[in-house]
N, C-alpha and C. Protein backbone atom coordinates (compact mmCIF):
# COMPACT_ATOMS: atom_id res chain seq x y z
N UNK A 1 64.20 7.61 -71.11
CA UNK A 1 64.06 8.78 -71.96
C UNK A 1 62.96 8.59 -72.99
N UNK A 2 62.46 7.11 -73.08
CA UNK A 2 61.56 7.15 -74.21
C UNK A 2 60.21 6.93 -73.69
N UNK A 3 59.94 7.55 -72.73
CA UNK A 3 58.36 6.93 -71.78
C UNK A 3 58.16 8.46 -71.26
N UNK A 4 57.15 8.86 -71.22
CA UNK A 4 56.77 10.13 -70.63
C UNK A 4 57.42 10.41 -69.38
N UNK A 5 57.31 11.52 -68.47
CA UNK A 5 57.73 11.83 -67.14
C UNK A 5 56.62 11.30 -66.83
N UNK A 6 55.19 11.48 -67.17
CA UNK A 6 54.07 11.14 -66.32
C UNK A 6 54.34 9.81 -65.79
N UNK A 7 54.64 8.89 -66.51
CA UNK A 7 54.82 7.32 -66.21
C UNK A 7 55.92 6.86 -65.20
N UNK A 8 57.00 7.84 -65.04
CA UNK A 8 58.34 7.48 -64.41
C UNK A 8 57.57 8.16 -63.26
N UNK A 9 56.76 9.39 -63.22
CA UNK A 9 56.63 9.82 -61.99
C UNK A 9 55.33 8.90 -61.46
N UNK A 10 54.33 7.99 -62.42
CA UNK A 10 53.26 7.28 -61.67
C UNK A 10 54.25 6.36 -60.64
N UNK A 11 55.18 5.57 -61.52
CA UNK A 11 55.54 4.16 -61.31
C UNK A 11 56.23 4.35 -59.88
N UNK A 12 56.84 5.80 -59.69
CA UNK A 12 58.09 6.04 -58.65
C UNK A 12 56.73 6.14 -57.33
N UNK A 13 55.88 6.99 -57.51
CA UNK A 13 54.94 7.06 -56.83
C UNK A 13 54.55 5.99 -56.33
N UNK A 14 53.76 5.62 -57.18
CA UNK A 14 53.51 4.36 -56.60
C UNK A 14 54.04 3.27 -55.61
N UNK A 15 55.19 2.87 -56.42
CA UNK A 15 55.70 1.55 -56.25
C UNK A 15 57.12 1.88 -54.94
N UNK A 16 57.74 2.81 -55.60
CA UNK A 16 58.79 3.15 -54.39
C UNK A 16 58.65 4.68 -54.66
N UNK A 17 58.15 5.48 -53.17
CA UNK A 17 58.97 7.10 -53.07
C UNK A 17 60.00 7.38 -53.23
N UNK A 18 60.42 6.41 -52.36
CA UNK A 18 62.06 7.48 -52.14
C UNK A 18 63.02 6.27 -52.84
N UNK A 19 62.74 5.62 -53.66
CA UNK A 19 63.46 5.19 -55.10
C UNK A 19 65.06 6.08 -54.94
N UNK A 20 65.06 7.26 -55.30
CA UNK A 20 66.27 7.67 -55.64
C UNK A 20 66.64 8.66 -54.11
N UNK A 21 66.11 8.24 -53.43
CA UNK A 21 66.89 8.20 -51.85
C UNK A 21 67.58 7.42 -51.42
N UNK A 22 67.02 6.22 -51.25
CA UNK A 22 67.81 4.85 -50.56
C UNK A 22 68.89 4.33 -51.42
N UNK A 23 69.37 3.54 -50.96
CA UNK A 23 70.58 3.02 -51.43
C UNK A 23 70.00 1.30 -51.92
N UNK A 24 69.08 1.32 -52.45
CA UNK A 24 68.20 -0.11 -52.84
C UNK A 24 67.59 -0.91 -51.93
N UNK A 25 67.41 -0.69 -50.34
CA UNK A 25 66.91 -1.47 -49.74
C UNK A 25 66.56 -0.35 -48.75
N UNK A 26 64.52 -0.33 -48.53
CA UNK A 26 64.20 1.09 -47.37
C UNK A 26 63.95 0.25 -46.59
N UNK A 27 64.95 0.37 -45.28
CA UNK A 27 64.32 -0.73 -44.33
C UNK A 27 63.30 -0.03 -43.47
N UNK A 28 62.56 0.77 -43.70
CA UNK A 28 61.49 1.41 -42.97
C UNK A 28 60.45 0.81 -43.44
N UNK A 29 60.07 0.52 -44.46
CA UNK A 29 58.94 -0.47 -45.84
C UNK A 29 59.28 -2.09 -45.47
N UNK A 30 60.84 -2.32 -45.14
CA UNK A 30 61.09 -3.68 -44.93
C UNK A 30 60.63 -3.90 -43.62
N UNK A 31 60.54 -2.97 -42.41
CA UNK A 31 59.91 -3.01 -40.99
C UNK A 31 58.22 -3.10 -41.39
N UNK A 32 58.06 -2.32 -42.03
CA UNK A 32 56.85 -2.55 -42.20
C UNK A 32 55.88 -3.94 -42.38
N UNK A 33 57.09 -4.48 -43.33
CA UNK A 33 55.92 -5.12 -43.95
C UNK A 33 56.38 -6.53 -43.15
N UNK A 34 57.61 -6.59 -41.97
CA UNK A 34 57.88 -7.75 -41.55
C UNK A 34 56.47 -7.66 -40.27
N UNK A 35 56.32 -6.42 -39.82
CA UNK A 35 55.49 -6.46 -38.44
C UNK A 35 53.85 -6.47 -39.16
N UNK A 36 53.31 -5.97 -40.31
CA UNK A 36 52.01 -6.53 -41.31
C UNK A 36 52.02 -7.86 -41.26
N UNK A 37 53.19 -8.35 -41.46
CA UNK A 37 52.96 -10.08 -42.01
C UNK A 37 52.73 -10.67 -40.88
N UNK A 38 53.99 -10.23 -39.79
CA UNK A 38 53.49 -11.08 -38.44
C UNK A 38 52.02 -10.99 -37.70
N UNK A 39 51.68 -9.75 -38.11
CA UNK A 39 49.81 -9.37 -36.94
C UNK A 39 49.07 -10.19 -38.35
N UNK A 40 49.33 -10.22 -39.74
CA UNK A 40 48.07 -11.14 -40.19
C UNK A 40 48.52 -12.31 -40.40
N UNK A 41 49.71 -12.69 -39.71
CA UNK A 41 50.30 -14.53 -40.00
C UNK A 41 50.06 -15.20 -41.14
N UNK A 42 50.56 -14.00 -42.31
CA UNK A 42 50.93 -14.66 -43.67
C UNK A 42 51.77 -13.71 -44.40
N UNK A 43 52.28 -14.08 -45.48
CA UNK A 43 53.18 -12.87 -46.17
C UNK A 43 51.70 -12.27 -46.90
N UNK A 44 51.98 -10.90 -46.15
CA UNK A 44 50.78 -10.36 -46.79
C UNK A 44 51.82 -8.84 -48.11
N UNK A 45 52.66 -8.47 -47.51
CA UNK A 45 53.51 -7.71 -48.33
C UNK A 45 54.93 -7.84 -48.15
N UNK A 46 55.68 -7.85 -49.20
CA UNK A 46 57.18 -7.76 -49.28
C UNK A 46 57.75 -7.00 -48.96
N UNK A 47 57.53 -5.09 -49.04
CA UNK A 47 58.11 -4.54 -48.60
C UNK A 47 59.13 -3.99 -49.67
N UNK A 48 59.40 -4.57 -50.89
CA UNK A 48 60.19 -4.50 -52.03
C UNK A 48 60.26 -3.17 -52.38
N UNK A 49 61.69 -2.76 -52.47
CA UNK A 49 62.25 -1.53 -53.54
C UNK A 49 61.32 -2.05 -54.98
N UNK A 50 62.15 -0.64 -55.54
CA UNK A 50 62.32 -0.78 -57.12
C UNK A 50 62.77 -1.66 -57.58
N UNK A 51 64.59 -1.11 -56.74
CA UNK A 51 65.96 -2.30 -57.07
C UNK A 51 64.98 -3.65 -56.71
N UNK A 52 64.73 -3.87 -55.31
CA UNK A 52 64.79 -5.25 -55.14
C UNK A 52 63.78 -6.03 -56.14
N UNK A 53 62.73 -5.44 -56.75
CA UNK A 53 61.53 -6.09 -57.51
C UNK A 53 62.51 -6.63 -58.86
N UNK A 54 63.42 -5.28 -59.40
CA UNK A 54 64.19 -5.60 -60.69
C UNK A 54 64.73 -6.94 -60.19
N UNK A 55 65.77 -7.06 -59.69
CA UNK A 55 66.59 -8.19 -59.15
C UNK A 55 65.79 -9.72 -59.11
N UNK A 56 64.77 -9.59 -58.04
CA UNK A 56 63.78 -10.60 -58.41
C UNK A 56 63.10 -10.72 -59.61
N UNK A 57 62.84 -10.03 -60.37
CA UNK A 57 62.46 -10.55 -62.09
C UNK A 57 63.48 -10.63 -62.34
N UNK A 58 64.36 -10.28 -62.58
CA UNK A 58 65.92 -10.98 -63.93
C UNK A 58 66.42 -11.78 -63.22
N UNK A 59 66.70 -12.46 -61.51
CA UNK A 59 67.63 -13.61 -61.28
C UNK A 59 66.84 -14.45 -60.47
N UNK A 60 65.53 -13.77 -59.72
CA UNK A 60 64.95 -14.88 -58.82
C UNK A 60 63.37 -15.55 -58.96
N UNK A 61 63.41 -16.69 -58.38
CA UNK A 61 61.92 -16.80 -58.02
C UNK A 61 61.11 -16.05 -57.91
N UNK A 62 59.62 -16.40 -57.97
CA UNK A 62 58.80 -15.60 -57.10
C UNK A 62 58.60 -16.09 -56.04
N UNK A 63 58.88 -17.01 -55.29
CA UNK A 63 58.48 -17.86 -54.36
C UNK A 63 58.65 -17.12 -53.03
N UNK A 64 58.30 -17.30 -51.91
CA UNK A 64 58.05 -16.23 -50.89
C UNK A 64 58.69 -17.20 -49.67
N UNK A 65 60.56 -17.01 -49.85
CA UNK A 65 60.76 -17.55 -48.60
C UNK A 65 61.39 -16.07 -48.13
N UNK A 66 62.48 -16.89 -46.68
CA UNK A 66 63.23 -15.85 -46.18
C UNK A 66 64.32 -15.65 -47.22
N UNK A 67 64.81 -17.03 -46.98
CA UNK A 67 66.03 -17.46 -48.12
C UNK A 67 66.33 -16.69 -49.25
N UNK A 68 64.91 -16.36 -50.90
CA UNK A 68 64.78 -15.79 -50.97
C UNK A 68 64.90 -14.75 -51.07
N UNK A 69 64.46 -13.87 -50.18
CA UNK A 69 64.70 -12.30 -49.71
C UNK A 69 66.28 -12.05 -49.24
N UNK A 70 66.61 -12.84 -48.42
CA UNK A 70 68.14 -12.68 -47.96
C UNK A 70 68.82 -12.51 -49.72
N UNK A 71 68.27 -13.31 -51.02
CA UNK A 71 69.00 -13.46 -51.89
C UNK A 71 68.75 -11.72 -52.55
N UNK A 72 67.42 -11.71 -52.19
CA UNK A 72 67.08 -9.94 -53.28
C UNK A 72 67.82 -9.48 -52.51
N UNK A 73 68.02 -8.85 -51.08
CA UNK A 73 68.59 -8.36 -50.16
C UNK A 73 70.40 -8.18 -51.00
N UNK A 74 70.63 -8.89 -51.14
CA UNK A 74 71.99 -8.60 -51.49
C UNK A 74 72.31 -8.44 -52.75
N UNK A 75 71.20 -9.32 -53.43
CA UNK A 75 71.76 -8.97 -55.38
C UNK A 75 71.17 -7.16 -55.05
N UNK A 76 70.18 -6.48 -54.88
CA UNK A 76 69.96 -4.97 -54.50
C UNK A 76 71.07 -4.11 -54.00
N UNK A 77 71.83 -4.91 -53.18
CA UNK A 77 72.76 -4.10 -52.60
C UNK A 77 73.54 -4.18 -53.99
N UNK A 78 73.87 -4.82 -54.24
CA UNK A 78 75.38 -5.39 -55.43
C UNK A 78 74.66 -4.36 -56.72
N UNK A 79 73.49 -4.31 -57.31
CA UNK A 79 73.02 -3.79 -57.89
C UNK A 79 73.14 -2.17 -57.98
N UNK A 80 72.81 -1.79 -56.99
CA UNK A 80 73.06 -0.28 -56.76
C UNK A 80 74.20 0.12 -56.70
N UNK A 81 75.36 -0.98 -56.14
CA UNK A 81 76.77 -0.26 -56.25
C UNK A 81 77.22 -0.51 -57.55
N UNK A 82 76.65 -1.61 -58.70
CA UNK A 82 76.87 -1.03 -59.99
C UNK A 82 76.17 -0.32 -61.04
N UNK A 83 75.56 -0.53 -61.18
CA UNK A 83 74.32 0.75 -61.77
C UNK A 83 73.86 1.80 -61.35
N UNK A 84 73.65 3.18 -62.19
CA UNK A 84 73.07 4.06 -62.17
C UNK A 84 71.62 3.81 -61.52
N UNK A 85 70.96 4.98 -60.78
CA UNK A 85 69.85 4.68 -60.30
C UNK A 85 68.69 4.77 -61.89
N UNK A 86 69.10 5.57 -62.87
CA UNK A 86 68.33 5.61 -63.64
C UNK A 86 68.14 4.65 -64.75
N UNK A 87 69.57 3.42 -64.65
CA UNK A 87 69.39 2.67 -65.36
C UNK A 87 68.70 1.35 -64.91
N UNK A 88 68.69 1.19 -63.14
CA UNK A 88 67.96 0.24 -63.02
C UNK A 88 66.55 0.35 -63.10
N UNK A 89 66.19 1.69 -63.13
CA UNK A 89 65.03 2.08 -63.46
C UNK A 89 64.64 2.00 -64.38
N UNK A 90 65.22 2.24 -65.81
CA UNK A 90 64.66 1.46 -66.85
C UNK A 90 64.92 -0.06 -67.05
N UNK A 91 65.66 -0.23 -66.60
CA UNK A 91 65.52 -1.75 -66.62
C UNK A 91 64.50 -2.49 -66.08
N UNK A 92 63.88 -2.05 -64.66
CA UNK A 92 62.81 -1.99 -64.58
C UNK A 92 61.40 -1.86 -65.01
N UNK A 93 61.96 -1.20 -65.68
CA UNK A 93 60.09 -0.48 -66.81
C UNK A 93 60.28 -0.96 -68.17
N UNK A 94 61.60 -1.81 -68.35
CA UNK A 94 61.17 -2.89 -69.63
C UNK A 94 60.86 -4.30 -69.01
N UNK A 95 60.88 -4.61 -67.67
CA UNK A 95 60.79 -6.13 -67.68
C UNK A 95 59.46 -6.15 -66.80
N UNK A 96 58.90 -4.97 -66.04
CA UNK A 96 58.22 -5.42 -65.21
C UNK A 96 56.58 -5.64 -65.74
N UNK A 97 55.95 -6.77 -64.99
CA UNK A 97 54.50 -7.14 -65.57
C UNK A 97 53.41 -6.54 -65.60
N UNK A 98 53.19 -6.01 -66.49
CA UNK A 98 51.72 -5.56 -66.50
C UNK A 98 50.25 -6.02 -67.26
N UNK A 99 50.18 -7.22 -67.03
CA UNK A 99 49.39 -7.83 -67.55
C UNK A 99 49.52 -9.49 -68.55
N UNK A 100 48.82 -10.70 -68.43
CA UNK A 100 49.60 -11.87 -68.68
C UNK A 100 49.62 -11.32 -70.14
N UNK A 101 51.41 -11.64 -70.01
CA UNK A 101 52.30 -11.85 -71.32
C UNK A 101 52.58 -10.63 -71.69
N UNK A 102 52.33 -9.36 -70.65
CA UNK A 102 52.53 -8.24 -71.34
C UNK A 102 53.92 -7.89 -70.39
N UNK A 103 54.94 -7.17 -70.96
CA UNK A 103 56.45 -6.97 -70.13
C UNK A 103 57.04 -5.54 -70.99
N UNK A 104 56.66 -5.05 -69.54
CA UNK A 104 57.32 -3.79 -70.20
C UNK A 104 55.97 -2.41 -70.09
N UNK A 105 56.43 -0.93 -69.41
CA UNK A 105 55.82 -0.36 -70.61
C UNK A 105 55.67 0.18 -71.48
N UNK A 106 56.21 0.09 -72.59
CA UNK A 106 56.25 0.22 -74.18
C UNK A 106 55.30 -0.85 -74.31
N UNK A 107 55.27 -2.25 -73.99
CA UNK A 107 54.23 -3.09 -74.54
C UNK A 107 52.80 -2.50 -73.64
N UNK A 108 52.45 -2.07 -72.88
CA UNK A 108 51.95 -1.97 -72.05
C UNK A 108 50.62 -0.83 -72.23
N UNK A 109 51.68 0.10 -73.12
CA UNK A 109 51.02 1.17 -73.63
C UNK A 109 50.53 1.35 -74.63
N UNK A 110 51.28 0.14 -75.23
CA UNK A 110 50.46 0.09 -76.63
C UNK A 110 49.05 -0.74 -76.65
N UNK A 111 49.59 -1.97 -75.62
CA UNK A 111 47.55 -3.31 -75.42
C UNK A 111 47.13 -2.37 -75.18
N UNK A 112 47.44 -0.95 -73.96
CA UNK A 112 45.79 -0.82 -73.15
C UNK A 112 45.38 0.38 -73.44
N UNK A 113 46.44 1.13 -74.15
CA UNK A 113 45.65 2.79 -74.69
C UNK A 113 46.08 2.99 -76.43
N UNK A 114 46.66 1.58 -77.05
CA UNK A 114 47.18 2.09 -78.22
C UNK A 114 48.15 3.26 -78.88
N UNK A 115 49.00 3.65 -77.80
CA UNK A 115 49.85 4.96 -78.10
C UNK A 115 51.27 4.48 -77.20
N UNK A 116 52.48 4.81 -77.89
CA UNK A 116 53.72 4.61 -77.76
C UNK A 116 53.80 5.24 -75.92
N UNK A 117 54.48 4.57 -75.18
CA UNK A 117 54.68 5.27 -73.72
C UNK A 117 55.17 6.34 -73.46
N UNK A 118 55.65 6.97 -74.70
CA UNK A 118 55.98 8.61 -74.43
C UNK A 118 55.19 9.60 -74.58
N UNK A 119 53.97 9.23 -74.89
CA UNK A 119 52.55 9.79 -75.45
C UNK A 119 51.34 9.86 -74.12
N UNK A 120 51.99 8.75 -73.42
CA UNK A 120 51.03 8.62 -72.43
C UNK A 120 50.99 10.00 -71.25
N UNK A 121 49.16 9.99 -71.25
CA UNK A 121 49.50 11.19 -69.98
C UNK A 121 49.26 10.49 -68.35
N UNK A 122 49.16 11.67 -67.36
CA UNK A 122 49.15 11.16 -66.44
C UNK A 122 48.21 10.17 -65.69
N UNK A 123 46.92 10.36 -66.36
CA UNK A 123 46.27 9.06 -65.85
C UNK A 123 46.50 7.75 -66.31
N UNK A 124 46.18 8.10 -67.92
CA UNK A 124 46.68 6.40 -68.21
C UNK A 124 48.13 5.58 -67.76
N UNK A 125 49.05 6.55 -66.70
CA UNK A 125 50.07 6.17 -66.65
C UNK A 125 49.85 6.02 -65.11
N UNK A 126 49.09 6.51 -64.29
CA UNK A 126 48.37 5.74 -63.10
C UNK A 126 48.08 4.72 -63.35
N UNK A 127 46.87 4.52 -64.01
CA UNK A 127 46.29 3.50 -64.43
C UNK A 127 47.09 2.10 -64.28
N UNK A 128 48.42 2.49 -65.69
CA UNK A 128 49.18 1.20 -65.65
C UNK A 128 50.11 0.82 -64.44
N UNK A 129 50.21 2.04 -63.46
CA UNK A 129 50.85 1.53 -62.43
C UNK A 129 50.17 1.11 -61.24
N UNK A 130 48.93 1.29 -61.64
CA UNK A 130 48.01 0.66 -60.09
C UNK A 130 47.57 -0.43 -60.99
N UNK A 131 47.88 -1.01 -61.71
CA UNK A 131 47.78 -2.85 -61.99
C UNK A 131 48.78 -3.58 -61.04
N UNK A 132 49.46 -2.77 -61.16
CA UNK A 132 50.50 -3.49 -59.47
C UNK A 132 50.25 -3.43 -58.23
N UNK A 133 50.53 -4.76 -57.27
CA UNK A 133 51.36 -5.59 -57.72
C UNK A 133 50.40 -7.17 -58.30
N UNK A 134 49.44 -6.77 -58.53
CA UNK A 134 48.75 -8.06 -59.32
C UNK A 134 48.05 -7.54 -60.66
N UNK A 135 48.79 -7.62 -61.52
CA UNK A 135 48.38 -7.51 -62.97
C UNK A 135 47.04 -8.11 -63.65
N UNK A 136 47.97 -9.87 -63.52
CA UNK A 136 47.07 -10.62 -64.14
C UNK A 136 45.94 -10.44 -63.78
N UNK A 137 45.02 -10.10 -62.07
CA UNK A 137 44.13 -10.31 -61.69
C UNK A 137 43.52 -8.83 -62.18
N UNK A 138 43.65 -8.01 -62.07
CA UNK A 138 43.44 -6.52 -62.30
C UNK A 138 43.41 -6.27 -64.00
N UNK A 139 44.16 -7.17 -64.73
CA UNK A 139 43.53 -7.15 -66.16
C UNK A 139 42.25 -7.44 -66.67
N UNK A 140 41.38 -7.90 -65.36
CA UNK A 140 40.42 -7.83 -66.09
C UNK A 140 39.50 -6.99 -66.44
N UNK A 141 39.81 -5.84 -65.36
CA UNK A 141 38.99 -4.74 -65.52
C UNK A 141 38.89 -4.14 -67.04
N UNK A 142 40.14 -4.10 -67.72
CA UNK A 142 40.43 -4.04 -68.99
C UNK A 142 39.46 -4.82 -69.64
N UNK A 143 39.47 -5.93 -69.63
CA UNK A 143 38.45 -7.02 -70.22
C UNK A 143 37.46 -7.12 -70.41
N UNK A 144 36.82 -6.46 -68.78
CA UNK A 144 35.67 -5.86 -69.05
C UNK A 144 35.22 -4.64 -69.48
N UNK A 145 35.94 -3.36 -69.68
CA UNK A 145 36.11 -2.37 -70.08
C UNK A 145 35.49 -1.32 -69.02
N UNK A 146 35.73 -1.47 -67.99
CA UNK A 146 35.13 -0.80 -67.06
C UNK A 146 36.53 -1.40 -65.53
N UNK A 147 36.62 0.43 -64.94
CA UNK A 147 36.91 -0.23 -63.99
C UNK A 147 35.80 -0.38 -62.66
N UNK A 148 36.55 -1.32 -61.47
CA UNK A 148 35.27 -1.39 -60.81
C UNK A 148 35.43 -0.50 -59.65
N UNK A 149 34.84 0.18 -59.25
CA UNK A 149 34.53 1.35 -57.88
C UNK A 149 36.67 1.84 -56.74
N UNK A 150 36.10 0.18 -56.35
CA UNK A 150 37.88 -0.33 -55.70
C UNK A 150 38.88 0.44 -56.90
N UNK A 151 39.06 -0.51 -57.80
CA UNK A 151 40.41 0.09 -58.89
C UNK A 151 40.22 1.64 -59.02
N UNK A 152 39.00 1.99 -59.71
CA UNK A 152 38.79 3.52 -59.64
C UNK A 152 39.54 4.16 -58.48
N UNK A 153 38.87 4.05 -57.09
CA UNK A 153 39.37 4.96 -56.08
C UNK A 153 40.77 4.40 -55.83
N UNK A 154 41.82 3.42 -55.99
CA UNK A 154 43.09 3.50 -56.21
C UNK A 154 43.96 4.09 -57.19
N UNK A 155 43.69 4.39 -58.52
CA UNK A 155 43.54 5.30 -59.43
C UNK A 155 43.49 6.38 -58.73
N UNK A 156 42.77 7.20 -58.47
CA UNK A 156 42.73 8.17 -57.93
C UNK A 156 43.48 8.72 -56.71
N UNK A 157 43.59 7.87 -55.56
CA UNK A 157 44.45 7.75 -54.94
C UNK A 157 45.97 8.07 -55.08
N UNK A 158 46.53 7.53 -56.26
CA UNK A 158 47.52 7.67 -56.29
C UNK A 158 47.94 8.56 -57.58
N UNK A 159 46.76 9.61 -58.17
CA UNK A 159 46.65 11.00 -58.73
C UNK A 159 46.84 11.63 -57.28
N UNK A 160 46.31 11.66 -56.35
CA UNK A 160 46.14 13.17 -55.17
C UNK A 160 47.50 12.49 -54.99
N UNK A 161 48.13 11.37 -54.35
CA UNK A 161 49.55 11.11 -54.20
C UNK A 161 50.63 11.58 -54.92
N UNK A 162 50.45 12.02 -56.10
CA UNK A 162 51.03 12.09 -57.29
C UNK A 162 51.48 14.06 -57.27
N UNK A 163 49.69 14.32 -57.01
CA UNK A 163 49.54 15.99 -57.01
C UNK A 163 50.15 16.06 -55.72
N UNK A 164 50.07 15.60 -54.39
CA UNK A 164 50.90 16.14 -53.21
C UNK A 164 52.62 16.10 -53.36
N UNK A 165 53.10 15.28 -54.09
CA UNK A 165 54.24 15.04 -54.25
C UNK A 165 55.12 16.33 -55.50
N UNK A 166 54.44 16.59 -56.10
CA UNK A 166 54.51 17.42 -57.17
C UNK A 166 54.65 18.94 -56.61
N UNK A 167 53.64 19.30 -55.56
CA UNK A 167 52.97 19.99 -54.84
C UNK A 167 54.44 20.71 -54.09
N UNK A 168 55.15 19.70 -53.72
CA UNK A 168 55.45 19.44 -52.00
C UNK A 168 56.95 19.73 -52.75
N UNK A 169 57.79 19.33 -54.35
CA UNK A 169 58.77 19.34 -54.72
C UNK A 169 58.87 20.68 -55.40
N UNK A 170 57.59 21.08 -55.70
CA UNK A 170 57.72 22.70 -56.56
C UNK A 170 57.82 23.70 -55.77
N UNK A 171 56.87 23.30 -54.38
CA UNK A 171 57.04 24.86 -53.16
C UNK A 171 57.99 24.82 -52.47
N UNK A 172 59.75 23.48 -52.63
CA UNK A 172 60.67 23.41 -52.57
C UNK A 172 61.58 24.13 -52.79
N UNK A 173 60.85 24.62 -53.87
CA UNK A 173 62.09 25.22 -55.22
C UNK A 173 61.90 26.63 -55.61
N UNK A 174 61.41 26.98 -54.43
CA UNK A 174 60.67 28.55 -54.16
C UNK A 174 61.82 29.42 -53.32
């Protein structure tokens, strides 16, 4: 309640669609990203919910086994059957990283645009959600005060993602 809609709707965009569809684990994203990893023979993506990312910041490693995943796999399940979808969602958007040492965005919004996260509009709230899922490395664009061509057109990217989704829920409701 204390972060703009723009930001809840970048982060959902982004990071998980159908967030408040699934039941904490989309195994369509988890197919995905098991048959990605096998054709480039490395963990190239996780495949991670919302739930499962929360779960792995407050109880697990980052370390990239199966083991692991079998563990997000079930704290997600256990998770969703006790929490509200909207509370793991903020629980989420106070712990997750956006930049070294930065957690949260309330902190988030204040390093990189100076204004409280309920202030934020919809780009700068792209912005902070296409630092994911590598922050630290993507802070530097910040650093340098410029983004570079790549970050730009992901930015953007996930504005037309943002406008089709918006698009697609309003001529719903017609």
């Amino acid at each position: 309640a204390q972060v703009s809609k723009a930001i809840n709707l970048a982060f959902v965009t982004s990071e998980d669609s159908s967030f408040y569809t699934h039941k904490g684990i989309d195994t369509f994203a988890l197919e995905n990203a098991v048959k990605r990893n096998l054709a480039e023979q490395r963990v190239a993506v996780g495949g991670s919910t919302i739930t499962m990312q929360t779960v792995k910041n407050l109880f697990l490693t980052q370390e990239r086994t199966i083991s692991r995943k079998l563990q997000e796999l079930f704290l997600a399940w256990h998770l969703e059957n006790t929490l509200s979808k909207d509370r793991i969602f903020e629980i989420y958007m106070n712990i997750v990283e956006l930049g070294p040492g930065i957690y949260g965005v309330g902190q988030a919004s204040e390093h990189f645009f100076g204004k409280r996260a309920s202030d934020l509009n919809l780009l700068e709230s792209a912005y902070l959600a296409t630092l994911l899922p590598s922050p630290k490395t993507r802070y530097r664009y910040f650093c340098e005060g410029k983004m570079s061509p790549n970050f730009s057109d992901m930015v953007k990217g996930l504005l037309k993602r943002i406008d089709r989704k918006s698009t697609r829920l309003n001529s719903s409701h017609i």
